[in-house]
N, C-alpha and C. Protein backbone atom coordinates (compact mmCIF):
# COMPACT_ATOMS: atom_id res chain seq x y z
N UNK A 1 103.71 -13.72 123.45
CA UNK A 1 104.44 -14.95 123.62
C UNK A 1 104.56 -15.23 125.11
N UNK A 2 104.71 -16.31 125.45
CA UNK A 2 104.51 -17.00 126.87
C UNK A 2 105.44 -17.97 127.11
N UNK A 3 106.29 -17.63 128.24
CA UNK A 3 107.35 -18.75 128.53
C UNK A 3 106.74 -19.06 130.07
N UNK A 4 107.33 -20.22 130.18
CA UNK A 4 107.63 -20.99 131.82
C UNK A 4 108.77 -21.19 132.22
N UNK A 5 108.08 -20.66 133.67
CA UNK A 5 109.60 -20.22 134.07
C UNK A 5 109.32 -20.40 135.89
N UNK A 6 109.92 -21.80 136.10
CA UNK A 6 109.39 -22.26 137.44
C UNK A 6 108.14 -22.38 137.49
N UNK A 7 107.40 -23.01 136.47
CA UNK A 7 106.16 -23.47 136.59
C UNK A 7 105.13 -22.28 136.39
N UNK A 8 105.97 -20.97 136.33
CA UNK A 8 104.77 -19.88 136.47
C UNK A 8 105.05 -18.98 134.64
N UNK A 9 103.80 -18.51 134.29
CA UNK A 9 103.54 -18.42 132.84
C UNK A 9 104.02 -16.85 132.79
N UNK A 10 104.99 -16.40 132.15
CA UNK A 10 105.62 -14.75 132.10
C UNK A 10 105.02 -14.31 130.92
N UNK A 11 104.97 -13.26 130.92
CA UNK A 11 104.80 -12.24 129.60
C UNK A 11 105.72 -11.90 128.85
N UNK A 12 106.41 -12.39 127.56
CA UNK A 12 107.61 -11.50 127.46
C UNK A 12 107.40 -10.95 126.26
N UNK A 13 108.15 -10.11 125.68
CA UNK A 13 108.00 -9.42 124.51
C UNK A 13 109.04 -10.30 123.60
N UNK A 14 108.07 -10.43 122.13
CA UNK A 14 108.95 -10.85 120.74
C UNK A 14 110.18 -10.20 120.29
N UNK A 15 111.53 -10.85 120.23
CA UNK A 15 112.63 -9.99 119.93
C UNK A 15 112.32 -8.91 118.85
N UNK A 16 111.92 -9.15 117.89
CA UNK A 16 111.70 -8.18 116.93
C UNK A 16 110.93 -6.76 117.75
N UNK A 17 110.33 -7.06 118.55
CA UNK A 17 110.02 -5.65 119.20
C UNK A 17 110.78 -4.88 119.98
N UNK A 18 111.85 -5.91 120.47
CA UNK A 18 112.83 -5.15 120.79
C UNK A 18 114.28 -4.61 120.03
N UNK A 19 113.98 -5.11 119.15
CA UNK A 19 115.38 -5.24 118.28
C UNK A 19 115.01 -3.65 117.54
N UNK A 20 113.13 -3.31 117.30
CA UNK A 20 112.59 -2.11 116.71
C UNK A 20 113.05 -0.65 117.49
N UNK A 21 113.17 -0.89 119.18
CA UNK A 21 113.75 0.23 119.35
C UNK A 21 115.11 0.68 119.62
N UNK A 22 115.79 -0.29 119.64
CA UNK A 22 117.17 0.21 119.12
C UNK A 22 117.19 0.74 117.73
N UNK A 23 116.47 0.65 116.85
CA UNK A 23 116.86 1.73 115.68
C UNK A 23 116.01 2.61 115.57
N UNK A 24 115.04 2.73 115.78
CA UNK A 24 113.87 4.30 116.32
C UNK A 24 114.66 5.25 116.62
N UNK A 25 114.54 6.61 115.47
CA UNK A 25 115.19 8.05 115.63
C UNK A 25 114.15 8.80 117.03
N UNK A 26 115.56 9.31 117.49
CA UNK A 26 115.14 9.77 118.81
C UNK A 26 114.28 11.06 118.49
N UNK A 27 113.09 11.41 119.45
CA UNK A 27 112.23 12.63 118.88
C UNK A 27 112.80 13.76 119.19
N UNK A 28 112.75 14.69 118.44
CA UNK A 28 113.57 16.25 118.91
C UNK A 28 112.41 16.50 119.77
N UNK A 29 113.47 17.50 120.75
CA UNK A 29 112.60 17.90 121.58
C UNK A 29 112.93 19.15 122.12
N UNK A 30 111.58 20.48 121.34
CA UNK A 30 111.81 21.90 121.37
C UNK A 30 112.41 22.21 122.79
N UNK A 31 113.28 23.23 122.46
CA UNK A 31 113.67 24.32 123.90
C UNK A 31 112.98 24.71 123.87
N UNK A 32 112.48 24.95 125.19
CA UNK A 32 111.58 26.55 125.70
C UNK A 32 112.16 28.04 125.36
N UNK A 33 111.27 28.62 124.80
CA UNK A 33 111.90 30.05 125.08
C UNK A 33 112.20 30.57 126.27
N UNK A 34 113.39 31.06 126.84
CA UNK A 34 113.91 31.66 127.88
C UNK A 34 113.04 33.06 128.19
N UNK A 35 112.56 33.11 129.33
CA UNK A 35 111.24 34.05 129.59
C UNK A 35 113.00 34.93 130.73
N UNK A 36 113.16 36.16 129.73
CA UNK A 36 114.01 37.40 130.55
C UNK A 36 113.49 37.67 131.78
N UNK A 37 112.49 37.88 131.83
CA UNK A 37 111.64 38.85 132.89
C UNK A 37 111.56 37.83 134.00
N UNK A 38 111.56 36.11 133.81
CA UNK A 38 111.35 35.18 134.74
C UNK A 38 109.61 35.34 135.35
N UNK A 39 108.41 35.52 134.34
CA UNK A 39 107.79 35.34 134.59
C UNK A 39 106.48 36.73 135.42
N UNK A 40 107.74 37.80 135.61
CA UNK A 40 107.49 38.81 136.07
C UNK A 40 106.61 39.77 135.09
N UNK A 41 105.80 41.02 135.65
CA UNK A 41 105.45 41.63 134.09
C UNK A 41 106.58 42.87 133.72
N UNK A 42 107.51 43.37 134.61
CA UNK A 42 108.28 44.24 134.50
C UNK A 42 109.74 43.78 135.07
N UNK A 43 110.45 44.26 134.89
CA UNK A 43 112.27 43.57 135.68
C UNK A 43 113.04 45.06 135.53
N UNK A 44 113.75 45.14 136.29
CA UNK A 44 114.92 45.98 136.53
C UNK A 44 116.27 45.78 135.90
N UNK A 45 116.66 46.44 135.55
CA UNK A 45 118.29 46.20 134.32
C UNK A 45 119.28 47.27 134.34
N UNK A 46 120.77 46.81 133.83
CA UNK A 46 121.28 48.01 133.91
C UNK A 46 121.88 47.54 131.91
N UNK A 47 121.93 48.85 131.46
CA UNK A 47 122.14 49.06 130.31
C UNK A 47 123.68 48.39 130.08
N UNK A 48 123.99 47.54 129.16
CA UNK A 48 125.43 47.11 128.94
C UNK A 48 125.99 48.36 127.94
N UNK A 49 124.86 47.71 126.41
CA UNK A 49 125.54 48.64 125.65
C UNK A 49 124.61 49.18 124.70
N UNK A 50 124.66 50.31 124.26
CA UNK A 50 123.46 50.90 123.30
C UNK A 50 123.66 50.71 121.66
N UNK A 51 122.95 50.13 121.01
CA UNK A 51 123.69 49.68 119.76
C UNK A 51 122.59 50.14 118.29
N UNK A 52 122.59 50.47 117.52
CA UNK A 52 121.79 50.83 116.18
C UNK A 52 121.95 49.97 115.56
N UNK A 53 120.54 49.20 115.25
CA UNK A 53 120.20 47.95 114.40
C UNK A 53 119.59 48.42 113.37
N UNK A 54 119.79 47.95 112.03
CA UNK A 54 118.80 47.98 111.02
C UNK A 54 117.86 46.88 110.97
N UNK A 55 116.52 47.17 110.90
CA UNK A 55 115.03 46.04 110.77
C UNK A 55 115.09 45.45 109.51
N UNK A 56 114.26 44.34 109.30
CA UNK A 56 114.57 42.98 108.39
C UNK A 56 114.19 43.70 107.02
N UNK A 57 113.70 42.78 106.29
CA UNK A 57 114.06 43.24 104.12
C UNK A 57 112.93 44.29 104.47
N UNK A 58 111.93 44.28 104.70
CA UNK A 58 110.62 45.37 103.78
C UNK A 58 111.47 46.49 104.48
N UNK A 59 111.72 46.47 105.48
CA UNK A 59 111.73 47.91 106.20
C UNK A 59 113.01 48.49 105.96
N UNK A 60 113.55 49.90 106.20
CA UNK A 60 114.52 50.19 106.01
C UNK A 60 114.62 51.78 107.19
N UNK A 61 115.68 51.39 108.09
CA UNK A 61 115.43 52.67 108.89
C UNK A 61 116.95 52.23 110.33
N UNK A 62 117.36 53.16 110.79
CA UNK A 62 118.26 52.75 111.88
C UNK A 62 117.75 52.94 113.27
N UNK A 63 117.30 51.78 114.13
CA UNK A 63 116.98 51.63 115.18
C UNK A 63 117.47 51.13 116.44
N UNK A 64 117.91 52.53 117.76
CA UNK A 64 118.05 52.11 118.67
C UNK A 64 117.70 51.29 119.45
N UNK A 65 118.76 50.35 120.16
CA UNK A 65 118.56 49.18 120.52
C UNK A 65 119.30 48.76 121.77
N UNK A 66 119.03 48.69 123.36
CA UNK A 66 120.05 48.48 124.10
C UNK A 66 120.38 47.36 124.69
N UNK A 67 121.16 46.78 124.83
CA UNK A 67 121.45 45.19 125.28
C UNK A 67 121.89 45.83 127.06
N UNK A 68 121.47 45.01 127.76
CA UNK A 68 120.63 45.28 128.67
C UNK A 68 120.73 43.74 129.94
N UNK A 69 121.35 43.84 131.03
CA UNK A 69 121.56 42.43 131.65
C UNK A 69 120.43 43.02 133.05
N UNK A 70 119.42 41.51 132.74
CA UNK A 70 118.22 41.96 133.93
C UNK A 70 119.42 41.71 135.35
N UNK A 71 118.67 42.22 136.30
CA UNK A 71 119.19 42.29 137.44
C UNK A 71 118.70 40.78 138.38
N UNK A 72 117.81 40.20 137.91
CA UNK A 72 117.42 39.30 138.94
C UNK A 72 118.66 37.87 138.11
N UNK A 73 118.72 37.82 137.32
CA UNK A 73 119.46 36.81 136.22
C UNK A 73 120.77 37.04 136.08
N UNK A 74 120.94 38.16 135.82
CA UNK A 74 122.36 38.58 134.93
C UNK A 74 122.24 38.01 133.48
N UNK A 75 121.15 38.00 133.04
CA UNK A 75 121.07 37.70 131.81
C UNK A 75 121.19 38.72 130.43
N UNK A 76 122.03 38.37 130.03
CA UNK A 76 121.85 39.38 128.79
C UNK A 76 120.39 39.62 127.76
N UNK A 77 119.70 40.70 127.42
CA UNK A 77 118.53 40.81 126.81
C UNK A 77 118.93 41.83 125.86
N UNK A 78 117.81 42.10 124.80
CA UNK A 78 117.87 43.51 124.16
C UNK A 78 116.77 44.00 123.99
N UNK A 79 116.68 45.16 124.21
CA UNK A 79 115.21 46.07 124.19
C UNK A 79 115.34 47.29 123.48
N UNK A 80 114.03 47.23 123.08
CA UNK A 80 114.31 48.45 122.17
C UNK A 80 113.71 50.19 122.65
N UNK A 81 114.57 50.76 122.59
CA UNK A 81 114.03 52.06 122.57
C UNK A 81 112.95 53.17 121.89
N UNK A 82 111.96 53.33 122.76
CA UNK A 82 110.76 54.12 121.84
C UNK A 82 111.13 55.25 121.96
N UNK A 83 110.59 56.16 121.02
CA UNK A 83 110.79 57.49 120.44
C UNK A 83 112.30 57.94 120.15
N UNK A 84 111.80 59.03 119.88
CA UNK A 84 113.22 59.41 118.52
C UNK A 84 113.49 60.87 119.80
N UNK A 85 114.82 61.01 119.92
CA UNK A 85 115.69 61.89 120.81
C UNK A 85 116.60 61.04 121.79
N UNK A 86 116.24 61.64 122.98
CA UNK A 86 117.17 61.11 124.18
C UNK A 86 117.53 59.49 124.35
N UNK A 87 118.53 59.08 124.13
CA UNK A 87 118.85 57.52 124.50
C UNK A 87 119.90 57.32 125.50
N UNK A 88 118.93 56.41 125.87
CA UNK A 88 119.80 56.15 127.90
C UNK A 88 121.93 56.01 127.40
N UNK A 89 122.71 56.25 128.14
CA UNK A 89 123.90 55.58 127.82
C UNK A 89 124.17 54.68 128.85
N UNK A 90 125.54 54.06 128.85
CA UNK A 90 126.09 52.82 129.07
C UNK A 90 125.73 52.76 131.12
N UNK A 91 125.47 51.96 131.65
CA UNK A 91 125.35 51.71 133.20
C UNK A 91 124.10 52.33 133.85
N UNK A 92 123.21 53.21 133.22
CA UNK A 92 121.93 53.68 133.19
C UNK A 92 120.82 52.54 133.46
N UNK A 93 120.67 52.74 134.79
CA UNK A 93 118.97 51.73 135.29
C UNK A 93 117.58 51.91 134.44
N UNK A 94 117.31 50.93 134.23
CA UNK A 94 116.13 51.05 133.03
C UNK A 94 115.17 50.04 133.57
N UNK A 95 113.88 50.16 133.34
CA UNK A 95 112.80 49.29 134.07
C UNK A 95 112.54 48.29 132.17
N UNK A 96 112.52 47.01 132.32
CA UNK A 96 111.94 46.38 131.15
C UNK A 96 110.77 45.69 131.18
N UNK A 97 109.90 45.79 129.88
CA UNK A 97 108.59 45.17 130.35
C UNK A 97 108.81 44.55 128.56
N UNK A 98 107.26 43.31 128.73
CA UNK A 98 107.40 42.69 127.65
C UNK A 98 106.88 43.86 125.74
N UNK A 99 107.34 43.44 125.09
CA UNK A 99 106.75 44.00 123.84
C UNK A 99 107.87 43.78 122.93
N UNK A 100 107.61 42.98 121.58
CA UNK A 100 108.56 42.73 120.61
C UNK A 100 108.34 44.01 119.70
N UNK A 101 109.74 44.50 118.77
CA UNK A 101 109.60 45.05 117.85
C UNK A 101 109.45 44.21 116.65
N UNK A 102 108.47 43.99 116.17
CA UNK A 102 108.43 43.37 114.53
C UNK A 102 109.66 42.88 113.96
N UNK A 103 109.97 44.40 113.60
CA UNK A 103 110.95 43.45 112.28
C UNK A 103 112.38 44.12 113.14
N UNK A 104 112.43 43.82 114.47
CA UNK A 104 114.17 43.36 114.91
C UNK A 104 114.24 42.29 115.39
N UNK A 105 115.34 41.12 114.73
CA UNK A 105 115.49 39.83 115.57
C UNK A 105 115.62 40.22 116.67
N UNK A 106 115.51 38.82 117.32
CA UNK A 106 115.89 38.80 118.62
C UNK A 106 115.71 39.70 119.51
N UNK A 107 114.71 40.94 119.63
CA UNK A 107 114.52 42.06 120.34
C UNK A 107 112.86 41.79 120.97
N UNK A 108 113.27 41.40 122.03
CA UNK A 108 111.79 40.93 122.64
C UNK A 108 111.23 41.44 123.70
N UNK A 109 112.01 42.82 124.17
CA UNK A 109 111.73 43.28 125.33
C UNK A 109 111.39 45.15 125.13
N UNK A 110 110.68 45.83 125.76
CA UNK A 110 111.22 47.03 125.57
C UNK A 110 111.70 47.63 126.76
N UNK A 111 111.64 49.17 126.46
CA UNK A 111 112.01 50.25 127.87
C UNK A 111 111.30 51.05 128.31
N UNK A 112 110.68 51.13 129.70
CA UNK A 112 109.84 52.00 129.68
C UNK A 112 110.36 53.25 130.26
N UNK A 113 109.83 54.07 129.68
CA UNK A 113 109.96 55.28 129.88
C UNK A 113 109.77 56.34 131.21
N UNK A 114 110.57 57.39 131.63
CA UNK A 114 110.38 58.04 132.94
C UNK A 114 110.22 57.15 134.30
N UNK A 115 111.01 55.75 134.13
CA UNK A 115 111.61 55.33 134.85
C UNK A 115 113.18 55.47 135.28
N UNK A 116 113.65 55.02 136.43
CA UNK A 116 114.95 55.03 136.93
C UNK A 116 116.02 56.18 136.22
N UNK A 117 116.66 55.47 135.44
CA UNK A 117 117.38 56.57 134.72
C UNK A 117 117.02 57.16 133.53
N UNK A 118 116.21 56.78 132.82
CA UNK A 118 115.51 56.64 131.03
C UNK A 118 114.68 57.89 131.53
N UNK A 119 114.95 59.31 131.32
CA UNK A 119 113.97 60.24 130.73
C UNK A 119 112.80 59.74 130.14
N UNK A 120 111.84 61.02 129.84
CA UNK A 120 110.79 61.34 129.61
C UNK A 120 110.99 61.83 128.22
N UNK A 121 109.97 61.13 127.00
CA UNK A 121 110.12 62.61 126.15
C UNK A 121 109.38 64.08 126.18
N UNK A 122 109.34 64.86 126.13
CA UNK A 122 108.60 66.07 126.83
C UNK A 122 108.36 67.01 125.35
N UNK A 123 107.09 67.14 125.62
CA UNK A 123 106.45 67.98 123.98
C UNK A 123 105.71 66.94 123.29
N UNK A 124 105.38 65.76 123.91
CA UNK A 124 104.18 64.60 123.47
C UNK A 124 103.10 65.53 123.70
N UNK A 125 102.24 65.18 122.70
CA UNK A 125 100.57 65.75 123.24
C UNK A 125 99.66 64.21 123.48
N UNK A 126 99.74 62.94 122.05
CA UNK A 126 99.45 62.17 121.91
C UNK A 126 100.53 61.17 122.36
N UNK A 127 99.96 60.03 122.83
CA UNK A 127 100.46 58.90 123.58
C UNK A 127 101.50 58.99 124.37
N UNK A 128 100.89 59.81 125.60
CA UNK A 128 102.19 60.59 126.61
C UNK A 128 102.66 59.44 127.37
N UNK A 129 101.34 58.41 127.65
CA UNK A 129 101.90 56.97 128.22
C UNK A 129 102.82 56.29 128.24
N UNK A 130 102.91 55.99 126.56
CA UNK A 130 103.81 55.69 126.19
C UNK A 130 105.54 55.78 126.24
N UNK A 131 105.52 57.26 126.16
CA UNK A 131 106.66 58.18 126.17
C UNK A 131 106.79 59.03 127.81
N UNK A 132 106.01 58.36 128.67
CA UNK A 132 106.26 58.94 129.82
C UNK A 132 106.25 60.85 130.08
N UNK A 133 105.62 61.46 129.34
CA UNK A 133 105.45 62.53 129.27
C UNK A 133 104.18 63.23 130.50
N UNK A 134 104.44 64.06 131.14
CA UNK A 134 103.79 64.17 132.08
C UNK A 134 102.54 65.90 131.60
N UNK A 135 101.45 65.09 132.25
CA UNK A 135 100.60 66.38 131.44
C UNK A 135 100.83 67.86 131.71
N UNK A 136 100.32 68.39 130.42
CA UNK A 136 101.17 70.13 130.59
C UNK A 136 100.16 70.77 131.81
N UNK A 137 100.58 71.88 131.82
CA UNK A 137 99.43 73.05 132.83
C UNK A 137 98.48 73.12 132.41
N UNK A 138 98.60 73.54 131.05
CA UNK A 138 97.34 74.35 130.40
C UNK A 138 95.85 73.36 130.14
N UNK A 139 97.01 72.09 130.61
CA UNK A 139 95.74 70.77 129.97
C UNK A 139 94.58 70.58 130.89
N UNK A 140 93.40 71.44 130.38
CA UNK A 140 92.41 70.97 131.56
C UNK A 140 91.65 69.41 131.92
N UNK A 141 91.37 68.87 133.04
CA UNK A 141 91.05 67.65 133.31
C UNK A 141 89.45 67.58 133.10
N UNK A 142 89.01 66.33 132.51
CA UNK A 142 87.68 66.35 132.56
C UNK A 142 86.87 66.17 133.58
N UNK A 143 86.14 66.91 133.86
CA UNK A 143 84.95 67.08 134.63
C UNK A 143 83.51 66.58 134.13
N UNK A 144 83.00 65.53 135.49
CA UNK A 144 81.69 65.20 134.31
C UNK A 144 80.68 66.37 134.43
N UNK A 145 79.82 65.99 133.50
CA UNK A 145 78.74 67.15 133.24
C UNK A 145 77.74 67.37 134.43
N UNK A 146 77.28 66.53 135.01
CA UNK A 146 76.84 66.82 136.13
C UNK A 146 77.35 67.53 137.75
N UNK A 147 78.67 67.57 137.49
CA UNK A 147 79.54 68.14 138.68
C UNK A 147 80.44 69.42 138.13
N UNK A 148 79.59 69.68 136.77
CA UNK A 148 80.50 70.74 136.34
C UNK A 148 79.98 71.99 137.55
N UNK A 149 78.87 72.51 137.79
CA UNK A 149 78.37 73.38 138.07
C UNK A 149 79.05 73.68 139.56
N UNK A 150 79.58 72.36 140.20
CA UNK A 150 80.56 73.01 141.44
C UNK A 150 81.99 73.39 141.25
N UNK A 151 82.14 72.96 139.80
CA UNK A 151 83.37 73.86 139.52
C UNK A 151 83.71 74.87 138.96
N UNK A 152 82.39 75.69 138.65
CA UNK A 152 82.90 76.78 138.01
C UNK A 152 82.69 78.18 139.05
């Protein structure tokens, strides 16, 4: 539609097109997930409180769990604790890196191990990485086959 207006020809829009977005439902619009770590691959934390969660319907088992405020944020997080023994207690420095446990809500972070204050478990043979376990004596290192002969 076209009006004059001082001799010069405007563009204007048909009321009905405007009358359409005053009643147009406003679009939701997702939150971002809050990234703990801020983008980092590891963060520094001090333990709030250590708590035992049970995991969702299939599973059934009681799993340590520590809520945990990063140090760069002060944000509250929860991470979960790997292996079965030693668990950090309350004001204990803990290094966090990313990894969800399955079936615990809201648990999106873990702890790594034989950092700051968080022991080692010790008597791993398999996935010492994991568990921060440091290799025994007896464990000999591989040598390739061609450089064996200057080591024996």
């Amino acid at each position: 539609m076209y009006t004059l207006k001082f001799g010069k020809v405007i563009n204007t829009v048909p009321f009905k097109f405007l009358i359409r977005n005053i009643f147009k439902k406003p679009k939701k619009v997702r939150k971002p997930v809050f990234n703990r770590l801020r983008g980092a691959s590891h963060r520094k934390a001090v333990i709030a409180k250590v708590v035992i969660i049970t995991p969702k319907k299939p599973n059934s088992a009681l799993r340590h769990v520590a809520k945990t405020s990063v140090y760069l944020t002060m944000r509250k997080a929860f991470a979960r604790i790997t292996g079965v023994g030693s668990v950090p207690s309350k004001f204990n420095r803990v290094l966090l890196r990313g990894g969800r446990a399955n079936d615990l809500p809201s648990v999106r972070l873990t702890l790594v191990r034989n950092v700051y204050d968080f022991g080692a478990i010790y008597g791993k043979k398999k996935r010492r990485s994991v568990y921060g376990t440091p290799r025994s004596d007896s464990h000999t290192s591989h040598v390739r086959r061609r450089f064996r002969h200057l080591h024996s």
